[in-house]
C-alpha atoms as a PDB file:
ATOM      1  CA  UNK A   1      96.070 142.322  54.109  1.00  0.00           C
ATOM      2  CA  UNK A   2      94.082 145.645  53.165  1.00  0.00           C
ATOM      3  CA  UNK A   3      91.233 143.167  52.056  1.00  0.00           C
ATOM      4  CA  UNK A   4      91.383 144.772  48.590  1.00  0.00           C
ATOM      5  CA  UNK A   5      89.571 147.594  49.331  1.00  0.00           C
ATOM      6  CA  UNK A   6      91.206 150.258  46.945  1.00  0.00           C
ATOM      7  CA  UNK A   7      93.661 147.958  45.145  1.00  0.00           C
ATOM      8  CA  UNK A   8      93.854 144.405  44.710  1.00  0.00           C
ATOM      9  CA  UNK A   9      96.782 142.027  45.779  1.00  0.00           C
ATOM     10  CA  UNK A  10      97.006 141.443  41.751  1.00  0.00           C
ATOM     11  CA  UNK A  11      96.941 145.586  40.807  1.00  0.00           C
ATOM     12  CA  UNK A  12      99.870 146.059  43.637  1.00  0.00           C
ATOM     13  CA  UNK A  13     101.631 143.544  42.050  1.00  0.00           C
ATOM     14  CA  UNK A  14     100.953 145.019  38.880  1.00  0.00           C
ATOM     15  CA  UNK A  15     101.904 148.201  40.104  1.00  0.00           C
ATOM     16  CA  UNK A  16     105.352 147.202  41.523  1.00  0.00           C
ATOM     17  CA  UNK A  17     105.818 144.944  38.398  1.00  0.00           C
ATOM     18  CA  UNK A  18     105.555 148.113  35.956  1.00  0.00           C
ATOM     19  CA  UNK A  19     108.057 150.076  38.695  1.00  0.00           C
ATOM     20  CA  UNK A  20     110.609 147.364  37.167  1.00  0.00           C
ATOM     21  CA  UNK A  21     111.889 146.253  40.910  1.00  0.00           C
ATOM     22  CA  UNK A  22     111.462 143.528  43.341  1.00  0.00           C
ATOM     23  CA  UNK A  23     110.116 144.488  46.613  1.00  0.00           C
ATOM     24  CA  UNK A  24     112.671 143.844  49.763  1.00  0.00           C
ATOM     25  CA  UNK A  25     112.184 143.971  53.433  1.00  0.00           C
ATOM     26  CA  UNK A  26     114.207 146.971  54.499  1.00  0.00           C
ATOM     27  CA  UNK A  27     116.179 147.193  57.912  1.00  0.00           C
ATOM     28  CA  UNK A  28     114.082 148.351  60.804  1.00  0.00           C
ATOM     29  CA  UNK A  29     116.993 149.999  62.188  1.00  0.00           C
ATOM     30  CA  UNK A  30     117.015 152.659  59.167  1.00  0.00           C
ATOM     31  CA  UNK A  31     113.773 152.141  57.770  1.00  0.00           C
ATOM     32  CA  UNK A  32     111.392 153.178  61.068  1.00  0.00           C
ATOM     33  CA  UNK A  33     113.084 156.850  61.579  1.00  0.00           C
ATOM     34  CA  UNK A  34     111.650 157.206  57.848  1.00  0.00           C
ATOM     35  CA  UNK A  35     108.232 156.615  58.054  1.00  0.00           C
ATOM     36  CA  UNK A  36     105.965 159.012  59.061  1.00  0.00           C
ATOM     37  CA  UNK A  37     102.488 158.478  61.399  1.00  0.00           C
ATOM     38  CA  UNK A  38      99.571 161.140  61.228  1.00  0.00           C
ATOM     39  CA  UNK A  39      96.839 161.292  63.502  1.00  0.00           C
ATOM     40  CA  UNK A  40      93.974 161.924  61.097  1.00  0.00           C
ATOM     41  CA  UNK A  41      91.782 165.071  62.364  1.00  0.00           C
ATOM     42  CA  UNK A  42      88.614 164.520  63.724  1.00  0.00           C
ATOM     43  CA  UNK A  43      88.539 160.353  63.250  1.00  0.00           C
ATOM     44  CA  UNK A  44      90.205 159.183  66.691  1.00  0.00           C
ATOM     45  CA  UNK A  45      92.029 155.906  65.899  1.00  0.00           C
ATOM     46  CA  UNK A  46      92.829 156.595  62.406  1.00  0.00           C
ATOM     47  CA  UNK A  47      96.089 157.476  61.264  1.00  0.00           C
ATOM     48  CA  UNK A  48      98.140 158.046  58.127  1.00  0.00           C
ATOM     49  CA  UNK A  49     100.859 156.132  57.472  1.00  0.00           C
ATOM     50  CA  UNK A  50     103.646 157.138  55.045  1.00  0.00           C
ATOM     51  CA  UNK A  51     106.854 154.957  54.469  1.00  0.00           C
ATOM     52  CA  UNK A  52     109.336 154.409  52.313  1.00  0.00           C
ATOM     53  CA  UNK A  53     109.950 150.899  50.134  1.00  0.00           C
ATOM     54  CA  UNK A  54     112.827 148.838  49.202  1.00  0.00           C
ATOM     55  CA  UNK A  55     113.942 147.368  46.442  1.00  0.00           C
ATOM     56  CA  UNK A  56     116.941 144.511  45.871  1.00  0.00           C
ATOM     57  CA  UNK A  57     117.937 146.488  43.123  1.00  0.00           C
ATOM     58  CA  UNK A  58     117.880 150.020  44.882  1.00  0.00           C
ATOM     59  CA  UNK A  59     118.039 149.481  48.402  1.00  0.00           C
ATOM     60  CA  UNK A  60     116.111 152.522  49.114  1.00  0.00           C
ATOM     61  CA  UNK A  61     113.849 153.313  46.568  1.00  0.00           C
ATOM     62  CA  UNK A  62     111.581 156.187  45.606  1.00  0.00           C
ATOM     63  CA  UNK A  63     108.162 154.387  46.232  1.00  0.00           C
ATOM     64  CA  UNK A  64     106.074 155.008  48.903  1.00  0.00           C
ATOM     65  CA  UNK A  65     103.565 153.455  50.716  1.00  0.00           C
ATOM     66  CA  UNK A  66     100.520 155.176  51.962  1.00  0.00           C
ATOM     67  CA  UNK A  67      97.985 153.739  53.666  1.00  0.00           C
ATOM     68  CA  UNK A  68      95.477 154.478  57.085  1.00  0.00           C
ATOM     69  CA  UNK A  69      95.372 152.722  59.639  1.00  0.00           C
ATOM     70  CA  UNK A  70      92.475 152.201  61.524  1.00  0.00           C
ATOM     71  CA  UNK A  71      91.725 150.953  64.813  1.00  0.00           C
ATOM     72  CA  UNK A  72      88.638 148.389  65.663  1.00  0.00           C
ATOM     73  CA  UNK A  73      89.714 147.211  68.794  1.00  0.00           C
ATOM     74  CA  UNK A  74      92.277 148.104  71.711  1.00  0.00           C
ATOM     75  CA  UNK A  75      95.818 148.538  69.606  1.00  0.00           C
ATOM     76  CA  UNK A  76      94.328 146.548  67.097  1.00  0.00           C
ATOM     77  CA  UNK A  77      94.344 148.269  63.348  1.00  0.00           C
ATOM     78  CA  UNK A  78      92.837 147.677  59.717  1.00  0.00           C
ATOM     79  CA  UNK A  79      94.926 149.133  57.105  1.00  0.00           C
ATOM     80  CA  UNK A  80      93.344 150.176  53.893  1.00  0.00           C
ATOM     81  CA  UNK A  81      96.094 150.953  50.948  1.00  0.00           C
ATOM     82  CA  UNK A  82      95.761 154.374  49.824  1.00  0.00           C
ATOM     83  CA  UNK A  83      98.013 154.648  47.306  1.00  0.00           C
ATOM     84  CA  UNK A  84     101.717 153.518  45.938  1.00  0.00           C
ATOM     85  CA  UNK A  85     103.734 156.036  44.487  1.00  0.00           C
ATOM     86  CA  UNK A  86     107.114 157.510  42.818  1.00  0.00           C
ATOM     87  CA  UNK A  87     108.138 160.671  44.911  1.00  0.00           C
END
């Protein structure tokens, strides 16, 4: 999805593997009001996105996504992985 730029699909996995959990879709209903969207100064159509992951054996979990997303067409965005991290 990010097109590897920053991480590849096999160093996320890698990544997640080492956390020792197993990545779950979380409810939308409790898992939107979390996540937080930055306009990023001076680049119109990018934004920062922080949010919170899942696990089946947590629930919520103390990873977090961050990534930008940016926009290349009318409401259409690229997102490039920044990082995945333990807060």
């Amino acid at each position: 999805m990010s097109q590897g730029i920053r991480m590849s699909a096999k160093e996320i996995a890698e990544a997640i593997a080492a956390y020792g959990g197993t990545l779950v879709p979380p409810d939308p209903s409790t898992w939107w009001p979390l996540v937080t969207v930055t306009p990023v100064t001076g680049e119109p159509g990018k934004y920062h996105v922080a949010a919170p992951l899942w696990t089946k054996e947590e629930g919520a979990s103390d990873l977090t996504v961050e990534l930008w997303l940016n926009e290349f067409a009318p409401e259409l965005f690229r997102p490039a992985l920044l990082n995945i991290h333990v807060l």
